[in-house]
Structure formats: C-alpha cells, structure tokens
N, C-alpha and C. Protein backbone atom coordinates (compact mmCIF):
# COMPACT_ATOMS: atom_id res chain seq x y z
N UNK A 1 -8.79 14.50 9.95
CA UNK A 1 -8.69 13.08 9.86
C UNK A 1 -9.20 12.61 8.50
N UNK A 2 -8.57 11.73 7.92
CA UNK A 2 -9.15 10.64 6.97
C UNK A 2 -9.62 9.39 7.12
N UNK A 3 -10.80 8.88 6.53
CA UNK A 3 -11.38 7.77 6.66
C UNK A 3 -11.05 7.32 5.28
N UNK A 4 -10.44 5.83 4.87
CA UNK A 4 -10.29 5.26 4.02
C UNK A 4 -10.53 4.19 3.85
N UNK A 5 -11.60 3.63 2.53
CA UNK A 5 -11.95 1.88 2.35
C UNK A 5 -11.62 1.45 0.91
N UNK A 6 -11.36 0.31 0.88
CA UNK A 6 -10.41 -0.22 -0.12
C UNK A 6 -11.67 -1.10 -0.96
N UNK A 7 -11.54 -1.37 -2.24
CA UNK A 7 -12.19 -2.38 -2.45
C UNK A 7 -12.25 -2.86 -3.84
N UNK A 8 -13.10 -3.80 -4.27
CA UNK A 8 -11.87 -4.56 -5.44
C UNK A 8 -11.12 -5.66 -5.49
N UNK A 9 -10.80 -6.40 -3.89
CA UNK A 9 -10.01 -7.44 -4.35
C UNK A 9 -10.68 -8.94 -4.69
N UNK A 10 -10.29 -10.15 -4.90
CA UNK A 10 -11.12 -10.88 -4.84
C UNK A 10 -9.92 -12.41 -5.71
N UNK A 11 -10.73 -13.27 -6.11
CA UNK A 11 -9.85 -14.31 -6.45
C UNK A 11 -9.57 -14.07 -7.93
N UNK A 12 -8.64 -14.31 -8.60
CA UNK A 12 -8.16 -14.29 -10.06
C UNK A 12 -7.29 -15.30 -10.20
N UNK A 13 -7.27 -15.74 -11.76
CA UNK A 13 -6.40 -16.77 -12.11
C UNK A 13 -4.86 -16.25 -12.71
N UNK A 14 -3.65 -16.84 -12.24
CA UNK A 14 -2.50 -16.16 -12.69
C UNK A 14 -2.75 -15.76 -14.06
N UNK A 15 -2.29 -14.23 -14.37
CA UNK A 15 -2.41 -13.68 -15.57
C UNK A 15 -3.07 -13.10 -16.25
N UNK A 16 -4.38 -13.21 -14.93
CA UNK A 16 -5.33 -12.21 -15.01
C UNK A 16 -5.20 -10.66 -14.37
N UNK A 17 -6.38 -9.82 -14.39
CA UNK A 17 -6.18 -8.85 -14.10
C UNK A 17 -7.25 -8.00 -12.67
N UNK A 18 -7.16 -7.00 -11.97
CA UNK A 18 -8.08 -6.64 -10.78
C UNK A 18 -7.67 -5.10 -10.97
N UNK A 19 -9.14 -4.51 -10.42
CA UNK A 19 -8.69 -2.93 -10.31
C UNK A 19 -9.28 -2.97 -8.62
N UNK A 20 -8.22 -2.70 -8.03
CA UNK A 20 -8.61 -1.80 -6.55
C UNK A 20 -8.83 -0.90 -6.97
N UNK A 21 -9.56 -0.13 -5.64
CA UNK A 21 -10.33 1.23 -5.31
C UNK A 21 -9.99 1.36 -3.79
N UNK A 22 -9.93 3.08 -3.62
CA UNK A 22 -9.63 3.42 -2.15
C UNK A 22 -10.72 4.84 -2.38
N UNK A 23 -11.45 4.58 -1.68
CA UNK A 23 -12.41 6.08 -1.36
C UNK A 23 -11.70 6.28 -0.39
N UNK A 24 -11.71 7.77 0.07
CA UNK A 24 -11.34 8.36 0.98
C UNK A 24 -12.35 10.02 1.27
N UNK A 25 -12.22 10.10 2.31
CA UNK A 25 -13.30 11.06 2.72
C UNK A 25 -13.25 11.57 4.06
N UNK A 26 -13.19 13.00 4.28
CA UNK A 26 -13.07 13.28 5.38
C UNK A 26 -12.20 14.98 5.65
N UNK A 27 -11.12 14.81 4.27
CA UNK A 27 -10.28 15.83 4.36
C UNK A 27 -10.18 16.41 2.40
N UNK A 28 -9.86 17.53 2.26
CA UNK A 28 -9.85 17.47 0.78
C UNK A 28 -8.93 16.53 -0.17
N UNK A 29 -9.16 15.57 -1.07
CA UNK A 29 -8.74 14.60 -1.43
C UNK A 29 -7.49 15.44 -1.88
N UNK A 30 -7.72 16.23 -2.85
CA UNK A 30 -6.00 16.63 -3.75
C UNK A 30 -5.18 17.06 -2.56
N UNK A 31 -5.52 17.30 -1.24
CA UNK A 31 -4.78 17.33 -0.74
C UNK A 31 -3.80 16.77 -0.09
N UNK A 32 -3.60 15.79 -0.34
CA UNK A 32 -3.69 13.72 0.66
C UNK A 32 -2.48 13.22 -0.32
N UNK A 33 -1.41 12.52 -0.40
CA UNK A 33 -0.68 12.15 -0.42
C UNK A 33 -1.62 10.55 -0.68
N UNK A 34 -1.07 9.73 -1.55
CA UNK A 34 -1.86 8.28 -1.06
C UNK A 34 -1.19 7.13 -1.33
N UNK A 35 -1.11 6.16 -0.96
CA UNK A 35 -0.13 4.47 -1.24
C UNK A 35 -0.58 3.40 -1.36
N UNK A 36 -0.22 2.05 -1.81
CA UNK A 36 -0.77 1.27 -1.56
C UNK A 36 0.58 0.44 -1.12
N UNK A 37 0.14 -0.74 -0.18
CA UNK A 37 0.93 -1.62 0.42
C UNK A 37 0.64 -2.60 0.34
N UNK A 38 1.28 -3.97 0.60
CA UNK A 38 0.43 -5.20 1.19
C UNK A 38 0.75 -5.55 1.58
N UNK A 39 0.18 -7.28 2.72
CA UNK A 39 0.87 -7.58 3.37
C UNK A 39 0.60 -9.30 3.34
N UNK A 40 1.87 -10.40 3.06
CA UNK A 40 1.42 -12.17 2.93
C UNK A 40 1.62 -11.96 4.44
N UNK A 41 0.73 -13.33 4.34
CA UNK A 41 0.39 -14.10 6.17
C UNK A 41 2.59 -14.34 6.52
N UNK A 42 2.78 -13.76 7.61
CA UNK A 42 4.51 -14.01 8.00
C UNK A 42 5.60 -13.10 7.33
N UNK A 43 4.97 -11.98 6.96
CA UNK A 43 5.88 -11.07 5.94
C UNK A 43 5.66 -9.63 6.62
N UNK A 44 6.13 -9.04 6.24
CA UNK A 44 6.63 -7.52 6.39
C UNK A 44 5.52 -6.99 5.61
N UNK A 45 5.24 -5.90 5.90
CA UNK A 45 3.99 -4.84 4.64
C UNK A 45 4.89 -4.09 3.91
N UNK A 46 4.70 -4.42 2.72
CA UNK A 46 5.69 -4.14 1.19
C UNK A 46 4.87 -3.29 0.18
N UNK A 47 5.93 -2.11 0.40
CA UNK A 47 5.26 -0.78 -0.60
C UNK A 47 5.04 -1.51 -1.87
N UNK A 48 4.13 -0.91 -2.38
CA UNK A 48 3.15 -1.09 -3.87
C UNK A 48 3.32 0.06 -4.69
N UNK A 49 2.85 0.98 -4.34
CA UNK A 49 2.96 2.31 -5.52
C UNK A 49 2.06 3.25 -4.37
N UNK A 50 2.30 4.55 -5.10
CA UNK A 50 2.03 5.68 -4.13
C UNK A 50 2.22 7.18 -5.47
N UNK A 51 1.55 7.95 -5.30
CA UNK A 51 1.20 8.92 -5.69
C UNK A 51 0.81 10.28 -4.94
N UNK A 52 1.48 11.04 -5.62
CA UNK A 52 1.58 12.89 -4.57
C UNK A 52 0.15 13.03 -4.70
N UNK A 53 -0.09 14.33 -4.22
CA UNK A 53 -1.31 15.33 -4.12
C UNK A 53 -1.47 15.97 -5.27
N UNK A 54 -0.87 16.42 -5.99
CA UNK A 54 -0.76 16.94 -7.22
C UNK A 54 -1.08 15.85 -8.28
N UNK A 55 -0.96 14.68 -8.60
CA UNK A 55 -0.96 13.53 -8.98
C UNK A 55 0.18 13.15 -10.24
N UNK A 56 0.81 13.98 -9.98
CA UNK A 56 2.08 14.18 -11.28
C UNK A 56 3.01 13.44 -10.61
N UNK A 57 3.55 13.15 -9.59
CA UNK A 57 4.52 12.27 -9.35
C UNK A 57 3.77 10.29 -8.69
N UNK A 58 4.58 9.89 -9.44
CA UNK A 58 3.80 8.02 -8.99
C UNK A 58 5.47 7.15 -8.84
N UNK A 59 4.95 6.60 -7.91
CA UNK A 59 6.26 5.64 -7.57
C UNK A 59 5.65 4.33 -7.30
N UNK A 60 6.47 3.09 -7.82
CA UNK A 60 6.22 2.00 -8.35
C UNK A 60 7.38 0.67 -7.83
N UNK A 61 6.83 0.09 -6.49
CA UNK A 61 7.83 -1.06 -6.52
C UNK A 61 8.54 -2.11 -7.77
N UNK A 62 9.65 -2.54 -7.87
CA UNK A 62 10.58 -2.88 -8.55
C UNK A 62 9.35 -4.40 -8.85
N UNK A 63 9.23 -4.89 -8.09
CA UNK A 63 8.40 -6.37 -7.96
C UNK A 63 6.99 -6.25 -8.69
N UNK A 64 6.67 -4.47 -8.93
CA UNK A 64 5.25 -4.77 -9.69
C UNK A 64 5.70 -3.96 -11.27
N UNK A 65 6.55 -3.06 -11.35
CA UNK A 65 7.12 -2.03 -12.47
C UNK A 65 6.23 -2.81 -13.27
N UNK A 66 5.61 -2.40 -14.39
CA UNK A 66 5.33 -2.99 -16.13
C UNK A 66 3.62 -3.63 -15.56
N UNK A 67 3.31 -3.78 -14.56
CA UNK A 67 2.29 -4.36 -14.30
C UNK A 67 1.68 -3.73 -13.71
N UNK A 68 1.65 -3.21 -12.71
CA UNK A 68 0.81 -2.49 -12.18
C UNK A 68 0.79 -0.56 -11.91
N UNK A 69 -0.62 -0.41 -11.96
CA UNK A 69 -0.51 1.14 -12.73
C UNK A 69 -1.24 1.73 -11.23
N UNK A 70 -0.96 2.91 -10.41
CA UNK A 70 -1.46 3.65 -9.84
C UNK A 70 -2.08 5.10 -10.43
N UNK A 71 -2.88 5.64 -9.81
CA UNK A 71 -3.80 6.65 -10.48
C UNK A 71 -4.98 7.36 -9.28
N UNK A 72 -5.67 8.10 -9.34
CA UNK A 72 -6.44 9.19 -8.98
C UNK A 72 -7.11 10.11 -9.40
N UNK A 73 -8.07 10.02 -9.40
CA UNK A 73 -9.65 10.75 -9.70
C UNK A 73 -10.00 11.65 -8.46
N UNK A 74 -9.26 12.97 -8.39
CA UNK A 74 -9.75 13.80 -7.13
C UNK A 74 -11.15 14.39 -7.32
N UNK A 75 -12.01 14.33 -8.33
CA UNK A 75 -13.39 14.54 -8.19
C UNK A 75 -13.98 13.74 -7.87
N UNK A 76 -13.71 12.30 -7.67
CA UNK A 76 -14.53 10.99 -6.88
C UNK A 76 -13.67 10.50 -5.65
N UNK A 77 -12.79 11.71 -4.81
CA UNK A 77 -12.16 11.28 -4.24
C UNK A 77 -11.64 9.74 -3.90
N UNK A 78 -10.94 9.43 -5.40
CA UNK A 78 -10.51 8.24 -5.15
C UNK A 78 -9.22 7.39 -5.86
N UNK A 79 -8.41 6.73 -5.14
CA UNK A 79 -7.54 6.20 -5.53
C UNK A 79 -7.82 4.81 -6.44
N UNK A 80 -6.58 4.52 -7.40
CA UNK A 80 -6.57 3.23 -8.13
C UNK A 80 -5.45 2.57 -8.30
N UNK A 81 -5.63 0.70 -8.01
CA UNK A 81 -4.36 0.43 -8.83
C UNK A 81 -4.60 -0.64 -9.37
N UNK A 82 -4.20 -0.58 -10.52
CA UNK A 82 -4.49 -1.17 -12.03
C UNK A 82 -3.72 -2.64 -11.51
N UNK A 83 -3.93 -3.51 -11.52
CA UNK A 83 -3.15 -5.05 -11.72
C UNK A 83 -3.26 -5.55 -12.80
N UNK A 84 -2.46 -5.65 -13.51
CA UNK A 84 -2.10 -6.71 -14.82
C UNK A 84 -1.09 -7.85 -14.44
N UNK A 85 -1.45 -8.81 -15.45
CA UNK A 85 -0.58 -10.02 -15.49
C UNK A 85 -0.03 -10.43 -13.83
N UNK A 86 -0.93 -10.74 -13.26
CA UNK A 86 -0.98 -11.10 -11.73
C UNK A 86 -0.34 -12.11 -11.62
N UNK A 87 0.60 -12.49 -10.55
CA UNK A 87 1.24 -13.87 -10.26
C UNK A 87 0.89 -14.27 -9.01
N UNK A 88 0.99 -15.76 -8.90
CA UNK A 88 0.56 -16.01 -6.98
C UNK A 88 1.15 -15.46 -6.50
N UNK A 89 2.82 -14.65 -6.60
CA UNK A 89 3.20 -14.11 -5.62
C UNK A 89 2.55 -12.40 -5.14
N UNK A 90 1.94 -12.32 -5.78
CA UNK A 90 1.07 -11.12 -5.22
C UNK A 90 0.37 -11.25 -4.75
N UNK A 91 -0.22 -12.39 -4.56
CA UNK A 91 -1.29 -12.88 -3.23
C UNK A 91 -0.89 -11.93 -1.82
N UNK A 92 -2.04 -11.34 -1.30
CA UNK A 92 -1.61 -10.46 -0.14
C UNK A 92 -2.68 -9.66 0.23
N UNK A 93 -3.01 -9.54 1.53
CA UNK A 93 -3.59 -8.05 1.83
C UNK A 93 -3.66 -6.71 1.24
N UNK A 94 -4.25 -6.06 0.66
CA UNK A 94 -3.76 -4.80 -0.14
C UNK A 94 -4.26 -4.09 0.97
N UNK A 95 -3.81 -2.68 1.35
CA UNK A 95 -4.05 -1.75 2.09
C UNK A 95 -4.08 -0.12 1.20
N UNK A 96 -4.69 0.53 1.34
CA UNK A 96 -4.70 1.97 0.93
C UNK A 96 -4.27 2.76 2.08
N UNK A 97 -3.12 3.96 2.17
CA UNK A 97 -2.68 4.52 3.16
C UNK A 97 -3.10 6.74 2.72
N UNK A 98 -2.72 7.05 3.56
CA UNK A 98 -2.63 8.49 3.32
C UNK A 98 -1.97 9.37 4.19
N UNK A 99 -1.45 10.43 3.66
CA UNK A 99 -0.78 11.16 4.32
C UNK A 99 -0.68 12.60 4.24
N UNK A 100 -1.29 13.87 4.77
CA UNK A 100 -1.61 14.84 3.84
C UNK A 100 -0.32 16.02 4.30
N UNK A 101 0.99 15.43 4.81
CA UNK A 101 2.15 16.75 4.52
C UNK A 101 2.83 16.24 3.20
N UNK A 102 3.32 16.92 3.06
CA UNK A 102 4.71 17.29 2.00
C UNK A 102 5.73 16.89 2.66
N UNK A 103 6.50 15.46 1.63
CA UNK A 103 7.34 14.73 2.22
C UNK A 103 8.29 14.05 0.92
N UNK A 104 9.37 13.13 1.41
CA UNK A 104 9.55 12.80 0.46
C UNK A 104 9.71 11.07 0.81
N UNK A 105 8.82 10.62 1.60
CA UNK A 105 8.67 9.21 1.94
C UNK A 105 7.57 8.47 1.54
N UNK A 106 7.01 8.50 0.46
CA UNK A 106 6.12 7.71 -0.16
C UNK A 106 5.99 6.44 -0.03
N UNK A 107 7.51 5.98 0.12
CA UNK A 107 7.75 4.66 -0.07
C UNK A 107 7.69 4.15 1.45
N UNK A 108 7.23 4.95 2.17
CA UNK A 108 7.63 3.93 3.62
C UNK A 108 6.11 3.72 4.33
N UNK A 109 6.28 3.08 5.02
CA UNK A 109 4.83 2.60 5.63
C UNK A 109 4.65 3.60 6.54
N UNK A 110 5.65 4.12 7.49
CA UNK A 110 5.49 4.08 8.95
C UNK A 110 5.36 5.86 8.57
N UNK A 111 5.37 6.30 7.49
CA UNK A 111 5.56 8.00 6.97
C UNK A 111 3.70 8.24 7.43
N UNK A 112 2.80 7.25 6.67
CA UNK A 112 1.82 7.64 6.73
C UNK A 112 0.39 7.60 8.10
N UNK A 113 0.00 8.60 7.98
CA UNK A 113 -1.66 8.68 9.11
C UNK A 113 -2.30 7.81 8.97
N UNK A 114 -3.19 7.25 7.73
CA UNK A 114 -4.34 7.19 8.17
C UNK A 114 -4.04 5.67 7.16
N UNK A 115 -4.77 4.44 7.27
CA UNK A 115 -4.78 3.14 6.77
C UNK A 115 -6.49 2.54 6.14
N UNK A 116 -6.48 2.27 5.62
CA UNK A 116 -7.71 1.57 5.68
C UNK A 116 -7.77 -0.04 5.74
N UNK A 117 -8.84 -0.98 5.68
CA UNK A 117 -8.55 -2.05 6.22
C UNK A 117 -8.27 -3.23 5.94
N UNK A 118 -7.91 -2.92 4.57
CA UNK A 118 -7.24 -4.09 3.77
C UNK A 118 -8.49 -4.64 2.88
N UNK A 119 -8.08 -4.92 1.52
CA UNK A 119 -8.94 -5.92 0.67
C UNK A 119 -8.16 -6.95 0.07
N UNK A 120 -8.53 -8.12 0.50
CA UNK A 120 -7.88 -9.24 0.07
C UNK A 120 -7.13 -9.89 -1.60
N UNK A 121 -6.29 -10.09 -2.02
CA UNK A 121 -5.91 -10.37 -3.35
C UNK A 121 -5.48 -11.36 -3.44
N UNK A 122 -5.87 -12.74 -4.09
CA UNK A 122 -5.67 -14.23 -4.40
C UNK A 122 -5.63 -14.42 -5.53
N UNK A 123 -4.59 -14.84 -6.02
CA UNK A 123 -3.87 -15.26 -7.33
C UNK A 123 -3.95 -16.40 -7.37
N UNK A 124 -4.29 -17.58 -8.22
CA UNK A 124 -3.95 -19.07 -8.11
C UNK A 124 -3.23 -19.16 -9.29
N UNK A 125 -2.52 -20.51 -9.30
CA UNK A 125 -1.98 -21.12 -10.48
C UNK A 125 -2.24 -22.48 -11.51
C-alpha cells in the first residue's frame, strides 16, 4: 500500500506561480508510477500531468502544456508540480495519485490505487 499527502496549495494572484508537493511513503518510491489531477466544485477530475517510475517519461494536459512542469526526487520520495503563469481557471482541488504496475494509462483517473487528499488551488483575478 501507499500513503500519499499533497501540499503546497494556497491562494495566488493570476500570473503568479505555486509548487505542489506529494510525499508518498509506504512502498519503494521509484517504484510508483505518479499523477496529478484536479477537481472544480460540478466538474469531472481532469488529468494534470503524470510521470513513470523511471522518471524519463512525463505527460502533460493540453490546458496546462508551457506552464506547468511535473518532476520527482526518488531520494525524498517525492513528487512535484511546478505552476507558472496561473489563471482562475485552474482554480481546483489538486490531488496526487499512484500506481505501482506498468501500464500505459497515466492519463486516466480510474488506472490508479492509491489518492491522497487533495490541496486546494485559488487563482483570483
């Protein structure tokens, strides 16, 4: 099993910038598959970016491309994702996910085990 906590989010002004964090602990980190998602109040939970076990492959929703950077530090077992140039529409729940087979569904929510419990992200204008 994996235990995962997110943290990092908080209020920013459009155009500013936030670094999430996802510790995770429990299973060997390089081994773990990891994502991030989010979710607005009445919406669907919408892939963010996600990164293999190896950390050589990163995938990047179309809605964040040029702005936001995913990454991993397997000696501090821990995930990152970089936010630049933030807009209100990224206002949302952020979630950190994991998954430790070999797959090729990064991009989907319902692929992964283990969730952690969301850190909040508020953009104003």
């Amino acid at each position: 099993q994996v235990q995962l906590v997110e943290s990092g989010g908080g209020l920013v002004q459009a155009g500013g910038s936030l670094r999430l964090s996802c510790a995770a602990s429990g299973r060997t980190f390089s081994d773990i598959n990891m994502g991030w998602f989010r979710q607005a109040p009445g919406k669907e939970r919408e892939f963010v970016a996600a990164i293999s076990r190896a950390g050589t492959n990163t995938y990047t929703a179309d809605s964040v491309k040029g702005r936001f950077t995913i990454s991993r530090d397997n000696a501090k077992n821990t995930v990152y994702l970089q936010m630049n140039s933030l807009k209100p529409e990224d206002t949302a729940v952020y979630y950190c996910a994991a998954n430790p087979r070999d797959g090729p569904f990064l991009r989907i929510a319902s692929w992964y085990d283990y969730w952690g419990q969301g850190t909040q992200v508020t953009v104003s204008s």
